[in-house]
N, C-alpha and C. Protein backbone atom coordinates (compact mmCIF):
# COMPACT_ATOMS: atom_id res chain seq x y z
N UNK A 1 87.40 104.17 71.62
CA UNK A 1 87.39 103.56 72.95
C UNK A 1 88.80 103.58 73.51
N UNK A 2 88.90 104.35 74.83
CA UNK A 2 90.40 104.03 75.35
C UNK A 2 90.65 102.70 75.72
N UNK A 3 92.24 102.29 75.45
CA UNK A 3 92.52 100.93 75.86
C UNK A 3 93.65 101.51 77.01
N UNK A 4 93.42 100.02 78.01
CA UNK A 4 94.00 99.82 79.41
C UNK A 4 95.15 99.97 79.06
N UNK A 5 96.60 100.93 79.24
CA UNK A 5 97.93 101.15 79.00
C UNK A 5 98.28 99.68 79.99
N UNK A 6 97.62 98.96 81.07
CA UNK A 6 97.86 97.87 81.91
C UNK A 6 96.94 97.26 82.56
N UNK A 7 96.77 96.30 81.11
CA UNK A 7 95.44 95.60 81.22
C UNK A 7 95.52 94.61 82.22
N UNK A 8 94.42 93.84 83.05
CA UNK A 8 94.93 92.94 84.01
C UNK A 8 95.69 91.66 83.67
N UNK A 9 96.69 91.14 84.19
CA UNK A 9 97.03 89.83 83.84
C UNK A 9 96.59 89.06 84.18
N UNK A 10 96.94 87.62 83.88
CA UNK A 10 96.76 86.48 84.37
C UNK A 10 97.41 86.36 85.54
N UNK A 11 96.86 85.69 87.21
CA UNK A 11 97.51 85.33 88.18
C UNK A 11 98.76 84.68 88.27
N UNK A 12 99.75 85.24 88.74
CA UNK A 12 100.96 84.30 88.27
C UNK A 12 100.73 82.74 89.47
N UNK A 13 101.50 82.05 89.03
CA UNK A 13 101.73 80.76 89.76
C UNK A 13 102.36 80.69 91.05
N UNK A 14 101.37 80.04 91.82
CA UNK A 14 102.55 79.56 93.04
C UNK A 14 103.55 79.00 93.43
N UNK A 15 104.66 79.51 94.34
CA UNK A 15 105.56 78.94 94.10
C UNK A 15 106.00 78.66 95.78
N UNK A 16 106.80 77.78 95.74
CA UNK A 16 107.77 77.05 97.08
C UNK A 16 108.31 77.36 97.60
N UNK A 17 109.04 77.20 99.25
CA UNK A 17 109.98 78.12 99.75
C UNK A 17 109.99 77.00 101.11
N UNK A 18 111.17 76.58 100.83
CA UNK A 18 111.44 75.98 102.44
C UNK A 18 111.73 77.27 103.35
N UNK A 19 111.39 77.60 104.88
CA UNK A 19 111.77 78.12 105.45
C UNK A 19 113.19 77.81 106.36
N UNK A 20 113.94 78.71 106.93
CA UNK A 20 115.20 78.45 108.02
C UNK A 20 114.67 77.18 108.66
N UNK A 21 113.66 77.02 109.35
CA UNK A 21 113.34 76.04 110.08
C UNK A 21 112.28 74.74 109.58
N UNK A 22 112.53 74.26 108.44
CA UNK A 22 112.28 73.12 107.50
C UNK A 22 111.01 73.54 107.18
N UNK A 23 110.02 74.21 107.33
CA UNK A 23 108.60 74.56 106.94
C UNK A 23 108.72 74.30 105.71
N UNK A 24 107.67 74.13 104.78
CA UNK A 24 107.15 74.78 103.28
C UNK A 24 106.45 75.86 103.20
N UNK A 25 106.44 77.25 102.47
CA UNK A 25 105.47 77.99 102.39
C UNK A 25 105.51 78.30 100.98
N UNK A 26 104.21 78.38 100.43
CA UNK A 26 103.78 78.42 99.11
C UNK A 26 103.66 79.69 98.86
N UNK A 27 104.20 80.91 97.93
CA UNK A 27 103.68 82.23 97.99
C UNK A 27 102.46 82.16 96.95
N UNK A 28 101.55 82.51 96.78
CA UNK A 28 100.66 82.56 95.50
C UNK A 28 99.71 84.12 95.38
N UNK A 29 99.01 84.57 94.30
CA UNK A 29 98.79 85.83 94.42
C UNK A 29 97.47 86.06 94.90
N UNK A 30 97.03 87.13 96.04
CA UNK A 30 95.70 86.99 96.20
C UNK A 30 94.69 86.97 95.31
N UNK A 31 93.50 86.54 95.69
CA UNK A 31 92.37 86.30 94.54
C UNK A 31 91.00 86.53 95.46
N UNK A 32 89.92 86.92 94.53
CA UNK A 32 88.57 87.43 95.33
C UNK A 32 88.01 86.58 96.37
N UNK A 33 88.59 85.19 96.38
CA UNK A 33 88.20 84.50 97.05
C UNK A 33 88.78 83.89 98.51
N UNK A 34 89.62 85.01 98.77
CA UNK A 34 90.22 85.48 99.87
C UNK A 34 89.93 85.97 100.97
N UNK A 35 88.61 86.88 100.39
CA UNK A 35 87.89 87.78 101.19
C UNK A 35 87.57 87.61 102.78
N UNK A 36 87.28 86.01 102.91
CA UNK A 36 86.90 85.48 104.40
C UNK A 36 87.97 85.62 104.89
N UNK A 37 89.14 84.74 104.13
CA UNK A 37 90.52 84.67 104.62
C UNK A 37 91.13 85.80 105.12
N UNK A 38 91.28 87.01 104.51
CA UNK A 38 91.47 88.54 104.80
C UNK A 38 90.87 88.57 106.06
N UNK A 39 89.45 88.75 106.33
CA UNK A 39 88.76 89.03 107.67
C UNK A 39 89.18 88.28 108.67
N UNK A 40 89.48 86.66 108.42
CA UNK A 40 89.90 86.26 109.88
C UNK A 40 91.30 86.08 110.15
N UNK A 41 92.04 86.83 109.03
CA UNK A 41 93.88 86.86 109.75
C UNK A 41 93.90 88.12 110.31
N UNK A 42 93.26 89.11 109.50
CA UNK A 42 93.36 90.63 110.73
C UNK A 42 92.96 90.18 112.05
N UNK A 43 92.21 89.60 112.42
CA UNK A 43 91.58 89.47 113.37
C UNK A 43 92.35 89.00 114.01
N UNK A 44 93.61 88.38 113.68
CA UNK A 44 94.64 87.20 114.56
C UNK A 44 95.52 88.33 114.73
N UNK A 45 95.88 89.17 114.29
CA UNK A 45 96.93 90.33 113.95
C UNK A 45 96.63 91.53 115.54
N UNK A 46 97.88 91.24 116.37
CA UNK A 46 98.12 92.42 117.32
C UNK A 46 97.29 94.30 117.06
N UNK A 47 97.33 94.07 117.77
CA UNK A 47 96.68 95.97 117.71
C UNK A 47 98.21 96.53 117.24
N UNK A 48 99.64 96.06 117.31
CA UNK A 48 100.82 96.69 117.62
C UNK A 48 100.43 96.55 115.68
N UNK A 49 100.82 95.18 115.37
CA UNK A 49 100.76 94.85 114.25
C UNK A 49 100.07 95.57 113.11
N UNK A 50 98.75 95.75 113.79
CA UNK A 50 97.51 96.56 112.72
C UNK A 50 98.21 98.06 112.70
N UNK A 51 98.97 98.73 113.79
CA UNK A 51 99.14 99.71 113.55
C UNK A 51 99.86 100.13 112.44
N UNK A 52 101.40 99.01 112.57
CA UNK A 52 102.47 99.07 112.21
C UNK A 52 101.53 98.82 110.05
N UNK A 53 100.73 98.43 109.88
CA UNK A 53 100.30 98.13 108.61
C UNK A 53 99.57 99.17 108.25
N UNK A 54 98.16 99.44 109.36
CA UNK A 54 97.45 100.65 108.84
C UNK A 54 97.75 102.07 109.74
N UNK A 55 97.32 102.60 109.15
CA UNK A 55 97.94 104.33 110.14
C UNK A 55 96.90 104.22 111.16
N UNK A 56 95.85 104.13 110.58
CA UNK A 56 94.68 104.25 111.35
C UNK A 56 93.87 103.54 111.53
N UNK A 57 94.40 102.15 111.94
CA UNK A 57 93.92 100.67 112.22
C UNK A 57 92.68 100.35 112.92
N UNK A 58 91.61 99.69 111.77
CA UNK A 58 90.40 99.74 111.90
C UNK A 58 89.88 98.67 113.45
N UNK A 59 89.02 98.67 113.88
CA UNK A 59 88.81 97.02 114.73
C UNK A 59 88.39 95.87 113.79
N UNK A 60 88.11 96.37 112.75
CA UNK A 60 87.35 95.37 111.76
C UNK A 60 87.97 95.93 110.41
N UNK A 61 87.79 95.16 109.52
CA UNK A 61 88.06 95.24 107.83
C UNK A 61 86.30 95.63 107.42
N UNK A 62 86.21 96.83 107.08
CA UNK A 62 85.09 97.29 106.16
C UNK A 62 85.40 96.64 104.87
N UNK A 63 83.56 96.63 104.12
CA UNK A 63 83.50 95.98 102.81
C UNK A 63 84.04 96.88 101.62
N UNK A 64 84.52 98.48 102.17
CA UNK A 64 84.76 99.11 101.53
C UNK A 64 86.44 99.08 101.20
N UNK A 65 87.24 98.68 102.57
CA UNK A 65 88.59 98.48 102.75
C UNK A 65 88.55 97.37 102.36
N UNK A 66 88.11 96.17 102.17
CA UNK A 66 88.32 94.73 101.64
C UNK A 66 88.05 94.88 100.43
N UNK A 67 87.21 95.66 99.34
CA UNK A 67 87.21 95.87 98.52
C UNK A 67 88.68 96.74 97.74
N UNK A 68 89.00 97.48 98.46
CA UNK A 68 90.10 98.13 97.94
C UNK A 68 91.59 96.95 98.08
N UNK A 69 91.55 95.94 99.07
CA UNK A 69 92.49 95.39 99.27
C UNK A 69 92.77 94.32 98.02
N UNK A 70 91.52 94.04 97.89
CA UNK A 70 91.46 92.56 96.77
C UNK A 70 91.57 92.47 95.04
N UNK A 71 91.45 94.63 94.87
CA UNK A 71 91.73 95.08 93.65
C UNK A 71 92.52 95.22 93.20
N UNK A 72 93.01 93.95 92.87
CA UNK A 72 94.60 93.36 92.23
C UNK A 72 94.27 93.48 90.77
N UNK A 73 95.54 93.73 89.82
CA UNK A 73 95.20 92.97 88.40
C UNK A 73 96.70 92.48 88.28
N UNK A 74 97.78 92.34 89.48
CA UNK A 74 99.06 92.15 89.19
C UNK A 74 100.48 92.51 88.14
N UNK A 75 99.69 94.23 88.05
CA UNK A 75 100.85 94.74 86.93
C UNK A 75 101.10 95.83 88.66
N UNK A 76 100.39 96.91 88.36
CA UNK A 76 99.65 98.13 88.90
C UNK A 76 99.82 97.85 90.49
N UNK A 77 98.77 97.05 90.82
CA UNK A 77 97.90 96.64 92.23
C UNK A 77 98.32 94.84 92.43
N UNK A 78 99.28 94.65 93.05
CA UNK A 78 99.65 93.15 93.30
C UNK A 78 99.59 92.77 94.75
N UNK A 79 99.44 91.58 94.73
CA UNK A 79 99.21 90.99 96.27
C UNK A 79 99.46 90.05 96.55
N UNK A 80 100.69 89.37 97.11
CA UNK A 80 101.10 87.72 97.25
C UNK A 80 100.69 87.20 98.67
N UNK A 81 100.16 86.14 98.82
CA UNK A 81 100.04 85.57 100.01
C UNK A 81 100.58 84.25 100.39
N UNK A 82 101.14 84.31 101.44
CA UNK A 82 102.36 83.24 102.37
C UNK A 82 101.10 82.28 102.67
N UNK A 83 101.51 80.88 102.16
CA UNK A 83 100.53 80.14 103.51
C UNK A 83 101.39 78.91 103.69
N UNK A 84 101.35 78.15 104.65
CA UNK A 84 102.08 77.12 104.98
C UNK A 84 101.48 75.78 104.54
N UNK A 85 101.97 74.98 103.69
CA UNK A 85 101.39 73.47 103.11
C UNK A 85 101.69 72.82 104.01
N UNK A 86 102.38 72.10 104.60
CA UNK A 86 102.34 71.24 105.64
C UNK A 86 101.66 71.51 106.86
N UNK A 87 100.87 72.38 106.97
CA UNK A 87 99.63 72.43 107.99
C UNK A 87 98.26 72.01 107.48
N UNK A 88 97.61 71.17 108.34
CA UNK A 88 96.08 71.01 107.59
C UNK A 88 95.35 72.79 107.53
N UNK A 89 95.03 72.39 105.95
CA UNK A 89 93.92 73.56 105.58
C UNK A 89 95.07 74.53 104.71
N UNK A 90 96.29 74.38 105.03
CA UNK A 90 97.53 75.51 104.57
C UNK A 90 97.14 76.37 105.09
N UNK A 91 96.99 77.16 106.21
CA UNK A 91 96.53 78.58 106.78
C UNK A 91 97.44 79.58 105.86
N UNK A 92 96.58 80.86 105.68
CA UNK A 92 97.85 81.89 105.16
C UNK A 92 98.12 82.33 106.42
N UNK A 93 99.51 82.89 106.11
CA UNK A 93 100.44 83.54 107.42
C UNK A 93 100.90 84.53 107.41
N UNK A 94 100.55 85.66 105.92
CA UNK A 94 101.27 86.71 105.46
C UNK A 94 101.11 87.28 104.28
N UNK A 95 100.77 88.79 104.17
CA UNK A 95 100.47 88.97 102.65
C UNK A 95 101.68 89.74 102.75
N UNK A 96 101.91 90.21 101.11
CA UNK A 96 102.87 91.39 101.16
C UNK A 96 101.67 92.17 99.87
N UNK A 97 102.15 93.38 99.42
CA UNK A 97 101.54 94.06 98.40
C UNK A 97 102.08 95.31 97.74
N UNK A 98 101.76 95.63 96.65
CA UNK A 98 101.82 97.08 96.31
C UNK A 98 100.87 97.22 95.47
N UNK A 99 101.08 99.13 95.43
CA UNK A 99 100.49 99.75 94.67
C UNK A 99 101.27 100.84 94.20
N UNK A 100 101.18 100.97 92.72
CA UNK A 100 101.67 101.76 91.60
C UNK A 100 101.39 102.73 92.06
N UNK A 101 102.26 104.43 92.45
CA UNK A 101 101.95 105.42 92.23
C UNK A 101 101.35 105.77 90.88
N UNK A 102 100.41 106.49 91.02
CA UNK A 102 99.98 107.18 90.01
C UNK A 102 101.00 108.39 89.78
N UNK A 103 101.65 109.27 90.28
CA UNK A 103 102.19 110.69 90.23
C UNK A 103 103.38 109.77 89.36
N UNK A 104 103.99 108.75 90.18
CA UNK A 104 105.18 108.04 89.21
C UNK A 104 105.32 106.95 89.04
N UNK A 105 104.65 106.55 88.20
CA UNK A 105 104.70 104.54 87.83
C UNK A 105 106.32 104.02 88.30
N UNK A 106 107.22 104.53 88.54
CA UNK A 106 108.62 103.71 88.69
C UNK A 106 108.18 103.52 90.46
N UNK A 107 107.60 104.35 90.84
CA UNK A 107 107.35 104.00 92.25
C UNK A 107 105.70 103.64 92.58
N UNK A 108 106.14 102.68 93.98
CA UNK A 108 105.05 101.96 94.08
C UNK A 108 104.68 101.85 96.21
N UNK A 109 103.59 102.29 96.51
CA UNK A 109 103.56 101.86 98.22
C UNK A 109 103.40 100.70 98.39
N UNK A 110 104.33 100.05 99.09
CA UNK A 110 104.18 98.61 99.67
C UNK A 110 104.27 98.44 101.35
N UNK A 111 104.18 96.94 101.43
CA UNK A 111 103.62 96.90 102.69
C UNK A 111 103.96 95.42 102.91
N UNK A 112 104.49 94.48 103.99
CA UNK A 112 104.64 93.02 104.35
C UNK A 112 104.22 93.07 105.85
N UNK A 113 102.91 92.11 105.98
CA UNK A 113 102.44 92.21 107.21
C UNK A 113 102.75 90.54 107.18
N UNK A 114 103.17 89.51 108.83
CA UNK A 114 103.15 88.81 108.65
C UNK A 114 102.44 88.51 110.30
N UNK A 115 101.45 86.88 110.44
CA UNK A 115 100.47 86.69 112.15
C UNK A 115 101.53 86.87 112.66
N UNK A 116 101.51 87.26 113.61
CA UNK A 116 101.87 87.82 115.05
C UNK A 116 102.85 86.21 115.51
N UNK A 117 102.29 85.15 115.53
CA UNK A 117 102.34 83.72 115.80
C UNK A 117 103.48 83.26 114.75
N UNK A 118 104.06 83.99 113.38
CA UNK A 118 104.59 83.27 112.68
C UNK A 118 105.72 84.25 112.21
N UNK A 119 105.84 85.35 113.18
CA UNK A 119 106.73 86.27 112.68
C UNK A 119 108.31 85.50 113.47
N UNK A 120 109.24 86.43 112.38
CA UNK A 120 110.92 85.82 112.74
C UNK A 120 111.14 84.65 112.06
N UNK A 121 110.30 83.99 111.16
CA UNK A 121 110.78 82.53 111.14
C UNK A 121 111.09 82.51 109.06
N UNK A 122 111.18 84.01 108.28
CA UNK A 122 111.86 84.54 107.35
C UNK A 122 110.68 84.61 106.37
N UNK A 123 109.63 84.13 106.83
CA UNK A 123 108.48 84.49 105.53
C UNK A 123 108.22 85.86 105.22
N UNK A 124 108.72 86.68 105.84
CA UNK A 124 108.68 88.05 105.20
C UNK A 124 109.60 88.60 104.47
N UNK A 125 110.56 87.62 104.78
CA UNK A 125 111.99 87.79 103.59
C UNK A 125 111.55 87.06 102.06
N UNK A 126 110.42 86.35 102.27
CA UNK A 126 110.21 85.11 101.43
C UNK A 126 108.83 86.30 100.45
N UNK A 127 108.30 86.74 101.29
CA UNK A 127 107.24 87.55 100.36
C UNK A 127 107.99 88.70 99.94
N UNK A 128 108.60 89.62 100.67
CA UNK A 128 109.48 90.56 100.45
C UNK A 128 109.85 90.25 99.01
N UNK A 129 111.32 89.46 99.03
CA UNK A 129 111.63 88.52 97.59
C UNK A 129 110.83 88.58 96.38
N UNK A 130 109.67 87.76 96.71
CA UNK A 130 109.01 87.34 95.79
C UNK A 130 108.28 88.77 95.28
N UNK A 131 107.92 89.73 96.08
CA UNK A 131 107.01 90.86 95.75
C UNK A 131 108.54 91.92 95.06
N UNK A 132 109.42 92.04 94.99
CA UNK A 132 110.42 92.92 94.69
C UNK A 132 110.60 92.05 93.33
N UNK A 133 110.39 90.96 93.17
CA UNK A 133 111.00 90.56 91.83
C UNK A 133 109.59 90.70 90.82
N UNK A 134 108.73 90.70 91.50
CA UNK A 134 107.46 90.98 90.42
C UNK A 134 107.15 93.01 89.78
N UNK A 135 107.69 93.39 91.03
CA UNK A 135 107.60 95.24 90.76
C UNK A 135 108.81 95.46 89.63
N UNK A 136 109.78 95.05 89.92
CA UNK A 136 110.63 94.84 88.88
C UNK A 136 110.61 94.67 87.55
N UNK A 137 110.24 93.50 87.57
CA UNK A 137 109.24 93.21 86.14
C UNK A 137 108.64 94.06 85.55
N UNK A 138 107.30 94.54 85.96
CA UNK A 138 106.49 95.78 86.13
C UNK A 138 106.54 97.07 86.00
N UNK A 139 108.61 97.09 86.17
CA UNK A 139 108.95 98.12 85.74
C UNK A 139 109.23 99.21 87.04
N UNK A 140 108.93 98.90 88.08
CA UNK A 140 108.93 99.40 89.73
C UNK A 140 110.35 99.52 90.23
N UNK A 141 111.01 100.65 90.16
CA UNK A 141 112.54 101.15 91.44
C UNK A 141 112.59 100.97 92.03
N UNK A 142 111.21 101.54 92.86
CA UNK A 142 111.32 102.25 93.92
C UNK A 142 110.11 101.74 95.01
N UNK A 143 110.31 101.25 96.38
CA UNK A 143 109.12 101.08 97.25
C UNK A 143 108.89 102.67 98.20
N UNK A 144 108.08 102.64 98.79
CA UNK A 144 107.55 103.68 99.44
C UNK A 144 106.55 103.18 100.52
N UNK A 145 106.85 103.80 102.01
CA UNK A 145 105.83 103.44 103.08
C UNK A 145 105.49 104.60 103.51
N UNK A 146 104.44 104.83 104.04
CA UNK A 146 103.51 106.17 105.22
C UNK A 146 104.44 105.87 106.66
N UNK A 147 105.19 106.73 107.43
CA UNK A 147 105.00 106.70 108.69
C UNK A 147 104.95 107.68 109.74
N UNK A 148 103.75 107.64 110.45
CA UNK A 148 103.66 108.77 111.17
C UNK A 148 105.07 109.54 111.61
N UNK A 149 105.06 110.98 111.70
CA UNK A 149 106.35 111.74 112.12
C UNK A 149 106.17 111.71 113.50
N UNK A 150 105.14 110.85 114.18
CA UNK A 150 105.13 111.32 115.94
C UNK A 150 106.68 110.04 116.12
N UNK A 151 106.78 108.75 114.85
CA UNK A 151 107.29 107.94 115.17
C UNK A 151 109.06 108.03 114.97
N UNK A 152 109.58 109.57 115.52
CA UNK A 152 110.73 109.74 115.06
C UNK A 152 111.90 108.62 115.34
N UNK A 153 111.92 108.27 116.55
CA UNK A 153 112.93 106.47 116.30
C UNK A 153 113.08 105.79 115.76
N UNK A 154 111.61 105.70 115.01
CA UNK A 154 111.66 104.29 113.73
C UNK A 154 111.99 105.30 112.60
N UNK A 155 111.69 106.56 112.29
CA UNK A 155 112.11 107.63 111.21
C UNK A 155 113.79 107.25 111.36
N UNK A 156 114.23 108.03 112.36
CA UNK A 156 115.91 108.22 112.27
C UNK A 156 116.78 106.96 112.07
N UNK A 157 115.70 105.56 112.34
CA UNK A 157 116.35 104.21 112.20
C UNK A 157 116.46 103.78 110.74
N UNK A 158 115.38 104.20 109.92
CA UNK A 158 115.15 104.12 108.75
C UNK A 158 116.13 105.10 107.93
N UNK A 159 116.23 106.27 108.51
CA UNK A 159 117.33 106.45 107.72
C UNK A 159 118.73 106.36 107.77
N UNK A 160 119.08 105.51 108.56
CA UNK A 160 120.36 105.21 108.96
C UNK A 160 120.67 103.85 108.33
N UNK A 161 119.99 103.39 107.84
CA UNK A 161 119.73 102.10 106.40
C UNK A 161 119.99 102.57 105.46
N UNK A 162 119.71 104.04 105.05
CA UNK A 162 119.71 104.54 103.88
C UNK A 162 118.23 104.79 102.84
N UNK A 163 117.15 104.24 103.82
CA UNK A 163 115.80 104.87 103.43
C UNK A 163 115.95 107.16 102.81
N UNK A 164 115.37 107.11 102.12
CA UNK A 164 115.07 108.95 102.29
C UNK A 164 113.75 108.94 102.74
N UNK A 165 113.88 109.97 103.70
CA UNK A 165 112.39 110.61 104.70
C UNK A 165 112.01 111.26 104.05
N UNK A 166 110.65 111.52 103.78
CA UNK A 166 110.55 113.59 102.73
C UNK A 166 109.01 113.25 103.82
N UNK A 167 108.43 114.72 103.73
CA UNK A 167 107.16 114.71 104.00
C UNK A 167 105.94 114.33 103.00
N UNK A 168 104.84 113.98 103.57
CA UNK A 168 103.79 112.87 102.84
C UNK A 168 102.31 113.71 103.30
N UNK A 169 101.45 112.96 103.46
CA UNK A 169 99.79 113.23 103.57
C UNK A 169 100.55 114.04 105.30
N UNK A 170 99.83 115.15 105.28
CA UNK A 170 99.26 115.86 106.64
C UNK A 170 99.95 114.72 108.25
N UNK A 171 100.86 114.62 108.84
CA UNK A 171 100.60 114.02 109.79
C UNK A 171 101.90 112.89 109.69
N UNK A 172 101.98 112.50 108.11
CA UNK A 172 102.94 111.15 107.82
C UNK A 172 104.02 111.55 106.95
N UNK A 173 105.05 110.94 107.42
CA UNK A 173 106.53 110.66 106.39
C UNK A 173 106.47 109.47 105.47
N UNK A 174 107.17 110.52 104.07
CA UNK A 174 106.91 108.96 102.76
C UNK A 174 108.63 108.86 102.96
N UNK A 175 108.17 107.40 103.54
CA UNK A 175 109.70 106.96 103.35
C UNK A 175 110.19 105.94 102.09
N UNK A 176 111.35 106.46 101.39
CA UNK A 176 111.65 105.47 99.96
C UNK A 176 112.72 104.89 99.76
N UNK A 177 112.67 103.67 99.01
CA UNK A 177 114.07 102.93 99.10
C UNK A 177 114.19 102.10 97.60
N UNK A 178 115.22 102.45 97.15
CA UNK A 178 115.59 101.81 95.90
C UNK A 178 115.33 100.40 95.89
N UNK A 179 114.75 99.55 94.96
CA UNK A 179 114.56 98.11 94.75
C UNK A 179 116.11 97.77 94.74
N UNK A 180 116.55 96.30 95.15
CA UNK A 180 117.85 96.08 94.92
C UNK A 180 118.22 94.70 94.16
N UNK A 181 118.83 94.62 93.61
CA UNK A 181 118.61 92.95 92.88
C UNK A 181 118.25 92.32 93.69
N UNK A 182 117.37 91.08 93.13
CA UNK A 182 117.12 89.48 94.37
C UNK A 182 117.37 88.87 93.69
N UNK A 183 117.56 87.75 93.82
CA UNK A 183 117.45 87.32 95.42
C UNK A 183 118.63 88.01 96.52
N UNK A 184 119.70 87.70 95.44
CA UNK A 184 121.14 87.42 96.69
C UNK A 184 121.48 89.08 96.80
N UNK A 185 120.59 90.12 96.35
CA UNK A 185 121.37 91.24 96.35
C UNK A 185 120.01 91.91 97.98
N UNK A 186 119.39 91.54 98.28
CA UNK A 186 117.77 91.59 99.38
C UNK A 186 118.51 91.92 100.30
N UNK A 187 118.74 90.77 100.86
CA UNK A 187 119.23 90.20 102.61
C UNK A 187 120.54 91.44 102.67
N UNK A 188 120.01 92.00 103.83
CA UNK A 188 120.94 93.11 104.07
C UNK A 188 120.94 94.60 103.47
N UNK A 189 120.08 94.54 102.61
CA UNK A 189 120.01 96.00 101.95
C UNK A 189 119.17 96.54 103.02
N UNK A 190 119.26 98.19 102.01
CA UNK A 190 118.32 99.04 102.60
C UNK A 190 116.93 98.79 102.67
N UNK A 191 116.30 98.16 101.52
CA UNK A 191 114.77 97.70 101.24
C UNK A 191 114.61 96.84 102.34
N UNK A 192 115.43 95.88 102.64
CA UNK A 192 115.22 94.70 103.55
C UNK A 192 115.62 95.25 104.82
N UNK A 193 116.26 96.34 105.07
CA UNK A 193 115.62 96.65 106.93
C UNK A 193 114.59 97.89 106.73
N UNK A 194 114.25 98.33 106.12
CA UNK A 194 113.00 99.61 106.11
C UNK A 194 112.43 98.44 106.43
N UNK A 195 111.78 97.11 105.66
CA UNK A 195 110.76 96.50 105.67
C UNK A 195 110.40 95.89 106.92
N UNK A 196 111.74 95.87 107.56
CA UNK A 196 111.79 94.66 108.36
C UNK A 196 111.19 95.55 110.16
N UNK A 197 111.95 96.87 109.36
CA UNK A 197 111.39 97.75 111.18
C UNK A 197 110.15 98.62 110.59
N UNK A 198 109.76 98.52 109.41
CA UNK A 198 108.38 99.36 108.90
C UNK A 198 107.58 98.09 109.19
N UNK A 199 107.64 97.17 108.56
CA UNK A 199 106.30 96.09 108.71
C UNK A 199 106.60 95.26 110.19
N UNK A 200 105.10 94.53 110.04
CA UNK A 200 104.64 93.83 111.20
C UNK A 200 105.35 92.13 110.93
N UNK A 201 106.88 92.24 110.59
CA UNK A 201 107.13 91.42 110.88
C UNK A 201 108.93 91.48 111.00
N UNK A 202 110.02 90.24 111.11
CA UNK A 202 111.20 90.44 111.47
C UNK A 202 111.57 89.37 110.22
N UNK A 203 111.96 89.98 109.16
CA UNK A 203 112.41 88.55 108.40
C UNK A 203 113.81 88.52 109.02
N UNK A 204 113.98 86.91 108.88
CA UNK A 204 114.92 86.21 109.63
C UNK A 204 116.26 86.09 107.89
């Protein structure tokens, strides 16, 4: 019988994060029971936003795309989600994620989408963080994003951070950026502005 080279783990623990502007936000890792939650934050999420996350941004989350989203085991396939405790209910406000290349386990595609309503206020610096110190672990260099080549401004901006452009799937640029120590080594790197003008949000 073959055994899993990366069997699933146990969910890691949630953890705390005052924001710039006194908030609490709890990061914790997604779980199947998310699923509703998933469907009604896209739904809060800009058309600009959905783009900036999916290439080809659905109007709706299929059971087939929610299925692929929620297939975490947190080595491989990880998924942290932002939600705010001092609001009734804690709404989430932000996932971040990756996924393990297969061609090269040191690299991995990631992604930090944060509502439209809660962007700038550093929770994407806060998932960012938290998702770079878990790939790490994991054994992860390297992040990697899709972006269309029609989008040459945000291309030539990205590499003027120090992202590398190469060509990707038919249509898209794989853009890549070395992991950099965190916490205190984040803020200001190259990883932390790809993310910040690749994803649907502005960490502060």
């Amino acid at each position: 019988m073959a055994v899993d080279p990366h069997p699933p783990r146990a969910a890691p623990e949630p953890r705390h994060f005052q924001l710039p502007d006194g908030a609490t936000v709890s990061v914790r890792p997604l779980v199947p029971g998310d699923r509703d939650e998933l469907v009604a934050r896209y739904g809060e999420l800009s058309s600009r936003s959905r783009r900036l996350r999916f290439v080809s941004a659905p109007v709706h989350l299929s059971d087939r795309l929610l299925d692929h989203l929620l297939d975490v085991d947190y080595v491989d396939r990880h998924a942290l989600v932002a939600t705010l405790v001092d609001e009734p209910g804690a709404p989430s406000v932000g996932i971040a994620r990756y996924f393990r290349s297969a061609a090269d386990p040191t690299h991995a595609d990631a992604a930090v989408t944060v509502l439209d309503a809660h962007q700038g206020r550093g929770i994407g610096t806060v998932l960012l963080t938290s998702l770079v110190e878990t790939a790490m672990e994991n054994g992860i260099e390297a992040f990697t994003a899709d972006i269309l080549w029609d989008n040459a401004e945000l291309l030539d901006a990205l590499r003027s951070v120090g992202a590398r452009v190469m060509p990707g799937e038919p249509g898209l640029a794989t853009v890549r950026v070395d992991l950099p120590p965190v916490p205190d080594g984040l803020r200001g790197s190259p990883l932390h502005e790809v993310m910040r003008m690749a994803s649907a949000d502005t960490p502060a």
